[in-house]
PDB file of N, CA and C in Angstrom:
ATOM      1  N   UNK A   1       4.756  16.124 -22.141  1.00  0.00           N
ATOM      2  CA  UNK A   1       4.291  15.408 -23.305  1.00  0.00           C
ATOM      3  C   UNK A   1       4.517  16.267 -24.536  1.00  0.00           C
ATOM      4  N   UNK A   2       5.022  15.236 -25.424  1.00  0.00           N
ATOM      5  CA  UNK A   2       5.600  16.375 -27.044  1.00  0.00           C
ATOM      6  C   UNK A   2       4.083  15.875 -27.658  1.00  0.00           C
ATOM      7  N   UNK A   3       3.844  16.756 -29.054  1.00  0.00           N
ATOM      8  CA  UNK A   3       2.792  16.859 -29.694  1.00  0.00           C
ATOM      9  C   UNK A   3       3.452  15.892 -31.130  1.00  0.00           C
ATOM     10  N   UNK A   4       3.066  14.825 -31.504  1.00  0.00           N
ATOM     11  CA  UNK A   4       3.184  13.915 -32.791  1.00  0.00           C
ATOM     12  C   UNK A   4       2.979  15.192 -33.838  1.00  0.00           C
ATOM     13  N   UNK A   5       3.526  14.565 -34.954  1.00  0.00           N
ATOM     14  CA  UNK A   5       3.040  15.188 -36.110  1.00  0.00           C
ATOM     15  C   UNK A   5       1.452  15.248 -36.366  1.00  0.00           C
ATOM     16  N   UNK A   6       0.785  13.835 -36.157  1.00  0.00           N
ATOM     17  CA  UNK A   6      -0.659  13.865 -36.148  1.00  0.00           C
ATOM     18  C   UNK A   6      -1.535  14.767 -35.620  1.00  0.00           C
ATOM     19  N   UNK A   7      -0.862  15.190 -34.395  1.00  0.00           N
ATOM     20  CA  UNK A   7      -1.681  16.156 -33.302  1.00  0.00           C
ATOM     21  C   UNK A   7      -2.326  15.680 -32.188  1.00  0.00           C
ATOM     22  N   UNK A   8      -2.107  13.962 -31.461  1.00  0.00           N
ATOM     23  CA  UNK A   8      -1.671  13.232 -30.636  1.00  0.00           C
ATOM     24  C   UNK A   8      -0.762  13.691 -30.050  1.00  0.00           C
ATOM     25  N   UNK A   9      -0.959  13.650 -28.850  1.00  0.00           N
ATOM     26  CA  UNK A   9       0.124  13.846 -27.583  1.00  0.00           C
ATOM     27  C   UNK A   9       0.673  12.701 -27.935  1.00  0.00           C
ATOM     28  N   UNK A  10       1.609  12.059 -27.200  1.00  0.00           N
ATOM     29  CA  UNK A  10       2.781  11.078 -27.047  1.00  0.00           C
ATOM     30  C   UNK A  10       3.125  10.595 -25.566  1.00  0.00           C
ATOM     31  N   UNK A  11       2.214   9.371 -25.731  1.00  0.00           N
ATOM     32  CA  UNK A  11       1.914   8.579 -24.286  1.00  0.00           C
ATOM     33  C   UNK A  11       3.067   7.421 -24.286  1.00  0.00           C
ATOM     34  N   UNK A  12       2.799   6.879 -23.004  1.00  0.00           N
ATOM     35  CA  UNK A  12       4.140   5.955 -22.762  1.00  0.00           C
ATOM     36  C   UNK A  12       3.842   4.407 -23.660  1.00  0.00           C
ATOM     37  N   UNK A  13       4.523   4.248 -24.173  1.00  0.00           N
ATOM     38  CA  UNK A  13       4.492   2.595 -24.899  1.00  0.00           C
ATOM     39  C   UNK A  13       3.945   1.314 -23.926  1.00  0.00           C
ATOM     40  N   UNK A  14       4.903   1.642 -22.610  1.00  0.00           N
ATOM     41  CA  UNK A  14       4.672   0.494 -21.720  1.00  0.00           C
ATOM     42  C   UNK A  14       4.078   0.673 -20.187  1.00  0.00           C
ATOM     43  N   UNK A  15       3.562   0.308 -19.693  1.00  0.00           N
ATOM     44  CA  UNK A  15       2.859   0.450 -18.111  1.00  0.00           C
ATOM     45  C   UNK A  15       4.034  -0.029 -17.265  1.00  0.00           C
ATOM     46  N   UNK A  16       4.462   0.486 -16.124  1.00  0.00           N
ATOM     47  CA  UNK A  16       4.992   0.365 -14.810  1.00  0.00           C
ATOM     48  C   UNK A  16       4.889  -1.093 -14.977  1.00  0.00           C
ATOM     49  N   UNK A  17       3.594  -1.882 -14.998  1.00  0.00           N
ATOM     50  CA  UNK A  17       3.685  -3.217 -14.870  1.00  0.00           C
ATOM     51  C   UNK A  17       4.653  -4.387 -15.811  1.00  0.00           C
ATOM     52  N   UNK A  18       4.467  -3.742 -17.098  1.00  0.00           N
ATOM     53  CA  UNK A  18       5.538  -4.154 -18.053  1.00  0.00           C
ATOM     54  C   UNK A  18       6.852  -4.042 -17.816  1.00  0.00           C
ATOM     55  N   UNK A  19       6.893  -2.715 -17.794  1.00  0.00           N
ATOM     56  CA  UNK A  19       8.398  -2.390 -17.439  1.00  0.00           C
ATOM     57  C   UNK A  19       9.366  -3.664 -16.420  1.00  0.00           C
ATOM     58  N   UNK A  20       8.232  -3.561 -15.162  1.00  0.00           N
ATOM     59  CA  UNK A  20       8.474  -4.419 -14.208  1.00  0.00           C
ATOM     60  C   UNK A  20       8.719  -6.112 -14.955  1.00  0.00           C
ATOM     61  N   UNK A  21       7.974  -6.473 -15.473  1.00  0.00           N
ATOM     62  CA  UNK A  21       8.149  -8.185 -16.035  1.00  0.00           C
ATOM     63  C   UNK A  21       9.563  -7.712 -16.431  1.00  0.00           C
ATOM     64  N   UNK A  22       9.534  -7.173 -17.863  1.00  0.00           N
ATOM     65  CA  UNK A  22      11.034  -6.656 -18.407  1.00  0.00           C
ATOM     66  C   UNK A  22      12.354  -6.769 -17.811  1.00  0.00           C
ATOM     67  N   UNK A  23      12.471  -6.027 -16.411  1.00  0.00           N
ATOM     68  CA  UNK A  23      13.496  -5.904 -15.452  1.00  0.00           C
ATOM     69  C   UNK A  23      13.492  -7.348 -15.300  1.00  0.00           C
ATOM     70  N   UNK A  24      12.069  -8.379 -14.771  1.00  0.00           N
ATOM     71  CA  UNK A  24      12.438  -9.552 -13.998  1.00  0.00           C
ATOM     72  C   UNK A  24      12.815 -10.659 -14.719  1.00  0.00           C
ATOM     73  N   UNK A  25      12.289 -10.362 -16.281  1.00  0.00           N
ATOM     74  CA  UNK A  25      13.342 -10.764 -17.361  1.00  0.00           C
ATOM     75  C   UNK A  25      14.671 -10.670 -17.478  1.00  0.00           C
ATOM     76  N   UNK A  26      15.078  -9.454 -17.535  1.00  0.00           N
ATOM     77  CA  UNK A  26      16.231  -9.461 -17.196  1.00  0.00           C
ATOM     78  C   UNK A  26      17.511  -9.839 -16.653  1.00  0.00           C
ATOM     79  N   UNK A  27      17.018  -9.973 -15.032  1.00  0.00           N
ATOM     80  CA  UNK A  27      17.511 -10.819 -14.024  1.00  0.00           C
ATOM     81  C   UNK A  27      17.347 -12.547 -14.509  1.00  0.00           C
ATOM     82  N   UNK A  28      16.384 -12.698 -14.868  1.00  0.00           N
ATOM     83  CA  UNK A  28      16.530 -14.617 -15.340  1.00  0.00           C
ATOM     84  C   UNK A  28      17.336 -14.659 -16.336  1.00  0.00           C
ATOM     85  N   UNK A  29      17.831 -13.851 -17.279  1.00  0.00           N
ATOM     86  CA  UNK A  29      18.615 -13.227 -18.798  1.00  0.00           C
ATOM     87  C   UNK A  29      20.098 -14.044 -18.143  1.00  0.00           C
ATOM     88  N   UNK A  30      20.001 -13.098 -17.038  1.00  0.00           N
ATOM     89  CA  UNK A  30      21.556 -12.673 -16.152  1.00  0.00           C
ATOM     90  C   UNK A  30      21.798 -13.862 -15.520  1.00  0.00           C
ATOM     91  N   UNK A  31      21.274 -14.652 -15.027  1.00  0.00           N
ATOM     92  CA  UNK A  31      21.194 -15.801 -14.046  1.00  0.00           C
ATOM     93  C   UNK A  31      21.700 -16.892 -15.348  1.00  0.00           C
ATOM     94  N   UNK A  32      20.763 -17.051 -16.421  1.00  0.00           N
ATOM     95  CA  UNK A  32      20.447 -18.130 -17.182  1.00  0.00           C
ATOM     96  C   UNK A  32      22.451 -18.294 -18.350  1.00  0.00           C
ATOM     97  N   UNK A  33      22.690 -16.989 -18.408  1.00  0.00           N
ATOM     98  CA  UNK A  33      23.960 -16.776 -18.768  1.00  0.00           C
ATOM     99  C   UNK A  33      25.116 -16.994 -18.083  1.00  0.00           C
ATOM    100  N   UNK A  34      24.960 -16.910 -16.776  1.00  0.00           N
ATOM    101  CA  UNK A  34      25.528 -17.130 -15.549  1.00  0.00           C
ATOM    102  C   UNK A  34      25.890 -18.763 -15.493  1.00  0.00           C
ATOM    103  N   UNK A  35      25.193 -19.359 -15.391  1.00  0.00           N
ATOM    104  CA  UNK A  35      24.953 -20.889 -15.243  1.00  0.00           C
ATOM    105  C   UNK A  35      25.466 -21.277 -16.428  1.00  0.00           C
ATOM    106  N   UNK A  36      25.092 -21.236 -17.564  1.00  0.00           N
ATOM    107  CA  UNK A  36      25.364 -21.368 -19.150  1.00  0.00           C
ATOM    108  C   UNK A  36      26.918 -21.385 -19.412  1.00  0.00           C
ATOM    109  N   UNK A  37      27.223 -20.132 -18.876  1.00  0.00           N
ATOM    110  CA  UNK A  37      29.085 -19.892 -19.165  1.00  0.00           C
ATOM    111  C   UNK A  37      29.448 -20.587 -18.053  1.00  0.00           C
ATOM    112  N   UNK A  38      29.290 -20.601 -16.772  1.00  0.00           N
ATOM    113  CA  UNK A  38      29.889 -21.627 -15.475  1.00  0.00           C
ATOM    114  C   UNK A  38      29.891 -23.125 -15.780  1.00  0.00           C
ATOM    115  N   UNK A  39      28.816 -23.420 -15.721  1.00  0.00           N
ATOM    116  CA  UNK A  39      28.496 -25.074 -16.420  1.00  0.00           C
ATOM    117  C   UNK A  39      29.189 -25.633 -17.536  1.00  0.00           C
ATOM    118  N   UNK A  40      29.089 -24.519 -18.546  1.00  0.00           N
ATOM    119  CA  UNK A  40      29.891 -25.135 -19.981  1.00  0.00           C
ATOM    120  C   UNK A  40      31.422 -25.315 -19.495  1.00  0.00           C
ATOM    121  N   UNK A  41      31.451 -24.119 -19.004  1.00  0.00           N
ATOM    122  CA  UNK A  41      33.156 -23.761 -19.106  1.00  0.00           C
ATOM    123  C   UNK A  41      34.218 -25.315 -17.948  1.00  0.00           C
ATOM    124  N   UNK A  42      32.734 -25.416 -16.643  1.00  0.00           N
ATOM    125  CA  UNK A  42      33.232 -26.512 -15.962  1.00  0.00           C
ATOM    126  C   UNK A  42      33.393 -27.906 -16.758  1.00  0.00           C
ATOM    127  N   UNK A  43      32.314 -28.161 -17.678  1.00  0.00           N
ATOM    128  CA  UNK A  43      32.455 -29.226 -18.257  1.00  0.00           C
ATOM    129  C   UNK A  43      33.325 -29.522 -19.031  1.00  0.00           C
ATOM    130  N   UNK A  44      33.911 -28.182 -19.873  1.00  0.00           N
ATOM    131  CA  UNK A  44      35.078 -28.734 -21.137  1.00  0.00           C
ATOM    132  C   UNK A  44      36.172 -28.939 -20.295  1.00  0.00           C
ATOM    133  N   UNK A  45      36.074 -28.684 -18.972  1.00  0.00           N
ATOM    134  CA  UNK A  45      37.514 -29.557 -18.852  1.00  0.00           C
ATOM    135  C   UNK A  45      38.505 -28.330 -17.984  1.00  0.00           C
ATOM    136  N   UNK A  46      37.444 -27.157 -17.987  1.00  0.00           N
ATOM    137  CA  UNK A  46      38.508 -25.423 -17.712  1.00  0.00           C
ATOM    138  C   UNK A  46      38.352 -26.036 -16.314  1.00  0.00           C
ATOM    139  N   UNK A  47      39.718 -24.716 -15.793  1.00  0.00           N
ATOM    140  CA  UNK A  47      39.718 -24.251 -14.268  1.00  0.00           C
ATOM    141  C   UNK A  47      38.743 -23.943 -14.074  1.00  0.00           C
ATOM    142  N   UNK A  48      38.357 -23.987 -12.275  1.00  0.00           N
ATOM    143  CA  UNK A  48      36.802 -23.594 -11.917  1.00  0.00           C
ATOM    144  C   UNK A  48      37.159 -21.734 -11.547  1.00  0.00           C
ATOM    145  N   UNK A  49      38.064 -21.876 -11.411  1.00  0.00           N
ATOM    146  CA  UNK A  49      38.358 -20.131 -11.503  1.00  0.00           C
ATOM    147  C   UNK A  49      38.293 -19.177 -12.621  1.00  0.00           C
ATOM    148  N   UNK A  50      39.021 -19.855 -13.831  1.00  0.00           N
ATOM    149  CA  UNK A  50      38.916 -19.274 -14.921  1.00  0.00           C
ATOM    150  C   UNK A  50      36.907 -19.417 -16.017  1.00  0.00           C
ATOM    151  N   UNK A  51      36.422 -20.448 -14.981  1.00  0.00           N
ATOM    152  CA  UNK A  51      35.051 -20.550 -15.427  1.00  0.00           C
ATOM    153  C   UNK A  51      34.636 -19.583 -14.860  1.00  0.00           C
ATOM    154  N   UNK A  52      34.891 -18.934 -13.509  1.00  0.00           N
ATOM    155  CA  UNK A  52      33.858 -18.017 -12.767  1.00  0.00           C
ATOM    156  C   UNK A  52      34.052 -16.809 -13.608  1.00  0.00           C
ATOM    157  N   UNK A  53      35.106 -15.979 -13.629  1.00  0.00           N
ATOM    158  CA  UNK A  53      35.677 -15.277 -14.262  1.00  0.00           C
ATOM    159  C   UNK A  53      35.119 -15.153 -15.518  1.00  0.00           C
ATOM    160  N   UNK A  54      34.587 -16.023 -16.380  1.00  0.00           N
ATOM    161  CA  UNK A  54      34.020 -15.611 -17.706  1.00  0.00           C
ATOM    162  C   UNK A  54      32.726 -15.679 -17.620  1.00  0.00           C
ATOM    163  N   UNK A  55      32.516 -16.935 -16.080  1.00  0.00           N
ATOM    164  CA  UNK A  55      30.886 -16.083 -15.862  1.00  0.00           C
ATOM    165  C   UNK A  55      30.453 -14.639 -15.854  1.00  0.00           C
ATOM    166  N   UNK A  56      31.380 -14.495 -14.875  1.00  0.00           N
ATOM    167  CA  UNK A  56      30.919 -13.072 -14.582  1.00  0.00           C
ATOM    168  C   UNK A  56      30.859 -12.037 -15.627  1.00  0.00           C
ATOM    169  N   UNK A  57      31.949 -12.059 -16.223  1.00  0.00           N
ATOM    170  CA  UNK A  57      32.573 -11.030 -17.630  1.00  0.00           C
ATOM    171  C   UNK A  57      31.235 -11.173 -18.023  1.00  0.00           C
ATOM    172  N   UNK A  58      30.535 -12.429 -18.324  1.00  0.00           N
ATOM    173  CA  UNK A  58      29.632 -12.768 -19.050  1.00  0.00           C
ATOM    174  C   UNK A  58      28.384 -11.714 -18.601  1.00  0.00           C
ATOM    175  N   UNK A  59      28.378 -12.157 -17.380  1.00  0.00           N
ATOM    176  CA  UNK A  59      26.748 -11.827 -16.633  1.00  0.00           C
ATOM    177  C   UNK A  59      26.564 -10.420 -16.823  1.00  0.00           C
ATOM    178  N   UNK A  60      28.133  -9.851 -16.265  1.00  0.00           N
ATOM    179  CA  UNK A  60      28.281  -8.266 -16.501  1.00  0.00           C
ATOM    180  C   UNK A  60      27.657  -7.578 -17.657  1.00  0.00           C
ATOM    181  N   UNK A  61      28.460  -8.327 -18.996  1.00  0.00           N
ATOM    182  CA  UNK A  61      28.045  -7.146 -20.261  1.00  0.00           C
ATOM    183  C   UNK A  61      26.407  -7.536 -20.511  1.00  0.00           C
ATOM    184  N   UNK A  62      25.941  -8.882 -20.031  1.00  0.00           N
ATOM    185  CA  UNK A  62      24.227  -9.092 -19.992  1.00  0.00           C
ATOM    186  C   UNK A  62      23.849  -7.977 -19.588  1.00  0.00           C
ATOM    187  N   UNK A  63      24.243  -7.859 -18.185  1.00  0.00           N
ATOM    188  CA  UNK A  63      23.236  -6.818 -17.644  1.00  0.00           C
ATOM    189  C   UNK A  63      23.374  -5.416 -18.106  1.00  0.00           C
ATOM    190  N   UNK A  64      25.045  -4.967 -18.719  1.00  0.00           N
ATOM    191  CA  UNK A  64      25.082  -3.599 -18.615  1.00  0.00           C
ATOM    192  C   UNK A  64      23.796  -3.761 -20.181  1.00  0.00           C
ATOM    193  N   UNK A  65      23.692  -4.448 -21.166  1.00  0.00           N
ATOM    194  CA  UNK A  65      23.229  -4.700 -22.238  1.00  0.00           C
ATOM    195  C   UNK A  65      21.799  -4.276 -22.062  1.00  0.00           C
ATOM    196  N   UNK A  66      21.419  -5.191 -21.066  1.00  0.00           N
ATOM    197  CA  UNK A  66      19.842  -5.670 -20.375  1.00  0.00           C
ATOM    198  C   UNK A  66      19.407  -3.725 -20.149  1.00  0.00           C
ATOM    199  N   UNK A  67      20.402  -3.318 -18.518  1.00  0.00           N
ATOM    200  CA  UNK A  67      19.951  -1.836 -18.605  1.00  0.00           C
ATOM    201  C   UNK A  67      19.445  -1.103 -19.427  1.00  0.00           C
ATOM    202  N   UNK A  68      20.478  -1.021 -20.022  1.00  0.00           N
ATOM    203  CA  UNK A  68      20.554   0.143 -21.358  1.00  0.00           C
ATOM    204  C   UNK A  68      18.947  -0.468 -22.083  1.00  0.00           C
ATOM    205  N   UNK A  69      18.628  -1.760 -22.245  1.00  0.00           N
ATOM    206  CA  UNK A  69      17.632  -1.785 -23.341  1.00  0.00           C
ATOM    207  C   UNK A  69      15.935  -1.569 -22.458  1.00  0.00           C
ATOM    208  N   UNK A  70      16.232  -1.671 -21.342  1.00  0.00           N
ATOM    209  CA  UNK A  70      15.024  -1.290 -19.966  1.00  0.00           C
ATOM    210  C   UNK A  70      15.088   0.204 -20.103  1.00  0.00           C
ATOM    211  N   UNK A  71      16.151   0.897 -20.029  1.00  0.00           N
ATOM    212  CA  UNK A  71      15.491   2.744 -20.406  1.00  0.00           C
ATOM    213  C   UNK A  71      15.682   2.854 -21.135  1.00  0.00           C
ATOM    214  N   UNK A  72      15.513   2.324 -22.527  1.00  0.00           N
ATOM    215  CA  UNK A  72      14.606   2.665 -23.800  1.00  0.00           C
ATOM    216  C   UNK A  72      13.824   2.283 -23.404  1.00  0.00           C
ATOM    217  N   UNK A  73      13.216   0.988 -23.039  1.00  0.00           N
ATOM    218  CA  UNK A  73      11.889   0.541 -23.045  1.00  0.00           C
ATOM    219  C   UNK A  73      10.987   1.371 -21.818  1.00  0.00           C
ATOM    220  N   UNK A  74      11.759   1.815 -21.023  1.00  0.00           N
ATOM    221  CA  UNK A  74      10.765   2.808 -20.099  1.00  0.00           C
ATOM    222  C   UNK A  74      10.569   4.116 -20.478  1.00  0.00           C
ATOM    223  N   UNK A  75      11.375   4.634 -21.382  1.00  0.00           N
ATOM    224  CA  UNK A  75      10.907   6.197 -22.095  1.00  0.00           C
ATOM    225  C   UNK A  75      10.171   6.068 -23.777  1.00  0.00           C
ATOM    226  N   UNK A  76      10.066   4.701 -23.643  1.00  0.00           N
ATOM    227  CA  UNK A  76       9.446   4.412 -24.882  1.00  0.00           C
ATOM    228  C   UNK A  76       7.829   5.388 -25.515  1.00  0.00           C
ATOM    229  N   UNK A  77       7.470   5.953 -26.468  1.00  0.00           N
ATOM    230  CA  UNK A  77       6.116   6.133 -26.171  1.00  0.00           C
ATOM    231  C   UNK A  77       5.784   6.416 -27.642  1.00  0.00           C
ATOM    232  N   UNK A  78       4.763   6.394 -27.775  1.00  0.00           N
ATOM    233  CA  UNK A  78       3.962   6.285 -29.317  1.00  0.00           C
ATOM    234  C   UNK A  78       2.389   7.310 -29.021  1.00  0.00           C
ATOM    235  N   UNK A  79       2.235   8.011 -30.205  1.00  0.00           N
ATOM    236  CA  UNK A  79       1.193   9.076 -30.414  1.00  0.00           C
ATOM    237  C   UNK A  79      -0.123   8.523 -29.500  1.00  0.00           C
ATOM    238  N   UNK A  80      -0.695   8.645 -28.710  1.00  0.00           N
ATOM    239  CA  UNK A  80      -2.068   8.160 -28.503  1.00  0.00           C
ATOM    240  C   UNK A  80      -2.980   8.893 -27.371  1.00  0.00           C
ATOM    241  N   UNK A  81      -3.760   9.040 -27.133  1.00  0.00           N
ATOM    242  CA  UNK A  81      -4.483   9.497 -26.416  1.00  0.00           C
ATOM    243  C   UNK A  81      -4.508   9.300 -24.770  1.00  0.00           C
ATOM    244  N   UNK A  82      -3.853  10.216 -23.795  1.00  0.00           N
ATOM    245  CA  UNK A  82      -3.531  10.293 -22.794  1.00  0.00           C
ATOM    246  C   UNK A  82      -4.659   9.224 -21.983  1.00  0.00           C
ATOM    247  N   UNK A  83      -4.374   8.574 -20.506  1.00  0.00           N
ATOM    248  CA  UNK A  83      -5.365   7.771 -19.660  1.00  0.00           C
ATOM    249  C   UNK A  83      -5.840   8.754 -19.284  1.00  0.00           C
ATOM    250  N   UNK A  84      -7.207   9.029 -19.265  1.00  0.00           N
ATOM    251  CA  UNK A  84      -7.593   9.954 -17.727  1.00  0.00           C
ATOM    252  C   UNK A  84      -7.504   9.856 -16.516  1.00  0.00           C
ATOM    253  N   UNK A  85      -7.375  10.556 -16.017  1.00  0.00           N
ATOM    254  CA  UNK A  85      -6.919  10.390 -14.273  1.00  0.00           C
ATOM    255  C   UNK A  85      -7.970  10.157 -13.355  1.00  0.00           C
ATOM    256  N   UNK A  86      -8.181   9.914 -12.747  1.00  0.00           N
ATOM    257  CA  UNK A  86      -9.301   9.700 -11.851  1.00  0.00           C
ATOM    258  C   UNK A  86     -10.006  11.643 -10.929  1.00  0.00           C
ATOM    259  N   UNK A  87     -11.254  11.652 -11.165  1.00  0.00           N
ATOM    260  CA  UNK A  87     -10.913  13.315 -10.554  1.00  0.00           C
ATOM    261  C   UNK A  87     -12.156  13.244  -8.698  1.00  0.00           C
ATOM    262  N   UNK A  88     -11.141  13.549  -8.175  1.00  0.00           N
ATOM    263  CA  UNK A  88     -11.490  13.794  -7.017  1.00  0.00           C
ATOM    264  C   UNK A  88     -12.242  14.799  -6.623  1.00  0.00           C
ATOM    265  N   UNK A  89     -14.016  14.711  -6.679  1.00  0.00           N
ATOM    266  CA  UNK A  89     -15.252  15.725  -6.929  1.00  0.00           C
ATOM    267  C   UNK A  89     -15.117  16.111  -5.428  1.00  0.00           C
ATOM    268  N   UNK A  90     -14.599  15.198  -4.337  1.00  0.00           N
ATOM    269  CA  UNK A  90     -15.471  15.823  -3.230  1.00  0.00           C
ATOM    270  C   UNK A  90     -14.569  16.790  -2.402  1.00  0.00           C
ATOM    271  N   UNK A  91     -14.836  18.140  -1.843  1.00  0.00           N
ATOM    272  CA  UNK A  91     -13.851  19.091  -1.047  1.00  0.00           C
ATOM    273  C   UNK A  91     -12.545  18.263  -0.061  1.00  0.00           C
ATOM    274  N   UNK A  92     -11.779  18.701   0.290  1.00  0.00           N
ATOM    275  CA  UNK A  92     -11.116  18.636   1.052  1.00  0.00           C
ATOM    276  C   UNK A  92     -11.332  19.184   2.200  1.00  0.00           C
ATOM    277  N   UNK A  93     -10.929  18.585   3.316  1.00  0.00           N
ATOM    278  CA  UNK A  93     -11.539  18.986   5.003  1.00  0.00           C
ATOM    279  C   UNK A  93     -10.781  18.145   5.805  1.00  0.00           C
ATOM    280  N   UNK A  94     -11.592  18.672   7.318  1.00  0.00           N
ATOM    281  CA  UNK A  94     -10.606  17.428   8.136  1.00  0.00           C
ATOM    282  C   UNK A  94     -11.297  16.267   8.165  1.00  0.00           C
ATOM    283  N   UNK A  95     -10.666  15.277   8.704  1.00  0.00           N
ATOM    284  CA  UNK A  95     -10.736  14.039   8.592  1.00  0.00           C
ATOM    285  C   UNK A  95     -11.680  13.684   9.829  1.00  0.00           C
ATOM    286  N   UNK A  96     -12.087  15.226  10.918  1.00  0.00           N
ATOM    287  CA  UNK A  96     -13.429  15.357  11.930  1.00  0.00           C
ATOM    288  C   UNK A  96     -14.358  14.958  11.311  1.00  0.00           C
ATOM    289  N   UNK A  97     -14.522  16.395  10.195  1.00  0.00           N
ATOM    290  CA  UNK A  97     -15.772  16.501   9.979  1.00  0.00           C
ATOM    291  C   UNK A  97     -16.110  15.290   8.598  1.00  0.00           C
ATOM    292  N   UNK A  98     -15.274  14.790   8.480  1.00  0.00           N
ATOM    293  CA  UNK A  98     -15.822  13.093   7.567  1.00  0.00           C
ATOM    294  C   UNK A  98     -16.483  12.626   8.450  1.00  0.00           C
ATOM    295  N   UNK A  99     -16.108  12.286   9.624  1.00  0.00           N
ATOM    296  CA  UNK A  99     -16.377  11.176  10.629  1.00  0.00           C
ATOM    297  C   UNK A  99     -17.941  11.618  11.303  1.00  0.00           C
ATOM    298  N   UNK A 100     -17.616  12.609  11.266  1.00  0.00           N
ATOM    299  CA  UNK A 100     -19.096  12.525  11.496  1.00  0.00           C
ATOM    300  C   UNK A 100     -20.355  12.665  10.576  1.00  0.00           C
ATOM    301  N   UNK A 101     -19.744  13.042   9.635  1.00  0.00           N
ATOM    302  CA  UNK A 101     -20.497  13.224   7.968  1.00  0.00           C
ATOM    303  C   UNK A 101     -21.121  11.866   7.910  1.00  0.00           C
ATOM    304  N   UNK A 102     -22.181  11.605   7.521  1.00  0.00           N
ATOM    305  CA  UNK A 102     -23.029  10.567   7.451  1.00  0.00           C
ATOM    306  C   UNK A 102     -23.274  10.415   6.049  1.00  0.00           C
ATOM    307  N   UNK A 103     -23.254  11.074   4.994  1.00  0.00           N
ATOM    308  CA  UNK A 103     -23.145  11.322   3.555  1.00  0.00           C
ATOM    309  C   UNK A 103     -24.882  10.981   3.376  1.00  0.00           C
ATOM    310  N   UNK A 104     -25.421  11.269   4.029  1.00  0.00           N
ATOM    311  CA  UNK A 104     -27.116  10.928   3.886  1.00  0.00           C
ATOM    312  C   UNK A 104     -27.191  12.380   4.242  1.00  0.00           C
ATOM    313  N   UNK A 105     -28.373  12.746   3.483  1.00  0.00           N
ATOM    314  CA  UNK A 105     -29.315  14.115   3.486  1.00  0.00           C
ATOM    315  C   UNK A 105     -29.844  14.050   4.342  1.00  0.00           C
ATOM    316  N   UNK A 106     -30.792  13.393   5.115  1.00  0.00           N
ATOM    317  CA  UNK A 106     -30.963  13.388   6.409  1.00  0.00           C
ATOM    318  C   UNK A 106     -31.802  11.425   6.634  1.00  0.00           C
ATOM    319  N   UNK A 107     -31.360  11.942   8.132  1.00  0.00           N
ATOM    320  CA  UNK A 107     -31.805  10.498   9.173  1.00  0.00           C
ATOM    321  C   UNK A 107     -33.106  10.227   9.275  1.00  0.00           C
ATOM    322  N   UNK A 108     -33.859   9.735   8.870  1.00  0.00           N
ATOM    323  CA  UNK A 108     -35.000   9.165   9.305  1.00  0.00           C
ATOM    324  C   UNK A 108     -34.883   8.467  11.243  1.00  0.00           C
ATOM    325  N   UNK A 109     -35.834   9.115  11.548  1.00  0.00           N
ATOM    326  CA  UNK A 109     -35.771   8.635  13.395  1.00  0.00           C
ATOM    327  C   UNK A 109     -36.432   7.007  13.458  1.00  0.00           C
ATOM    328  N   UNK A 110     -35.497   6.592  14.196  1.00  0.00           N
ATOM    329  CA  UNK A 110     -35.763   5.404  14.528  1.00  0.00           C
ATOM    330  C   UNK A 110     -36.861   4.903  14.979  1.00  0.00           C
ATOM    331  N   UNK A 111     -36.508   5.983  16.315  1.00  0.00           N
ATOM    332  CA  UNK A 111     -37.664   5.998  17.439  1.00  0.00           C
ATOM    333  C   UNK A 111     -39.123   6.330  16.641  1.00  0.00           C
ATOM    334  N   UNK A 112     -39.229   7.274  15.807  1.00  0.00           N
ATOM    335  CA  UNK A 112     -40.774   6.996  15.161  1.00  0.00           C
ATOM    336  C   UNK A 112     -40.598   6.270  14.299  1.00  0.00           C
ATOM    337  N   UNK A 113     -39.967   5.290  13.788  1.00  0.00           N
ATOM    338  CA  UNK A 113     -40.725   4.183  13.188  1.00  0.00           C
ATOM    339  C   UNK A 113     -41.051   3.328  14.131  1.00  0.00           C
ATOM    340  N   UNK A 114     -40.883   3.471  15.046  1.00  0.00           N
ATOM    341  CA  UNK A 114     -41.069   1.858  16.126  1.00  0.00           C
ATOM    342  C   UNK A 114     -42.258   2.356  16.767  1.00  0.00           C
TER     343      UNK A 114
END
């Protein structure tokens, strides 16, 4: 993390989850251009070969376009105050002595309450 002029660290713009829509944007971008140049090109009357062919050309520079604008948008980030992390208080051990760890201070007896 770089330090802003402000004196803000420099956190990410977008969440994993964004990013993710973005990409699946993308792909409908690529599809929707796909169909668009195939369809048109079938209807005016073109070869269905020379339609695929400019599909594709088409779909291609979409996506190389699409990429390129997904890592900007994933190294994106603006001055703000880091998430905190979650902090893990309790020791590490084996996964025995959990199991038998009862996480109670102690047992009250059964048998004398009855």
């Amino acid at each position: 993390m770089t330090m802003a002029n402000d004196g803000l660290p420099r956190v990410r713009a977008l969440s994993d989850k964004a990013v993710h829509r973005f990409r699946r944007g993308m792909w409908a971008v690529c599809i929707g251009v796909y169909l668009i140049v195939f369809i048109g090109g079938i209807h005016s009357g073109g070869a269905e070969l020379l339609s695929v062919g400019r599909a594709v050309a088409c779909t291609l520079v979409a996506a190389l376009l699409g990429r390129t604008a997904l890592g900007f948008l994933a190294q994106a980030s603006v001055p703000g105050e880091p998430v905190p992390m979650a902090v893990e208080e309790r020791k590490v051990g084996s996964l025995v002595e959990l199991l038998r760890s009862t996480n109670v201070p102690e047992q009250p007896d059964e048998a004398a309450a009855a």
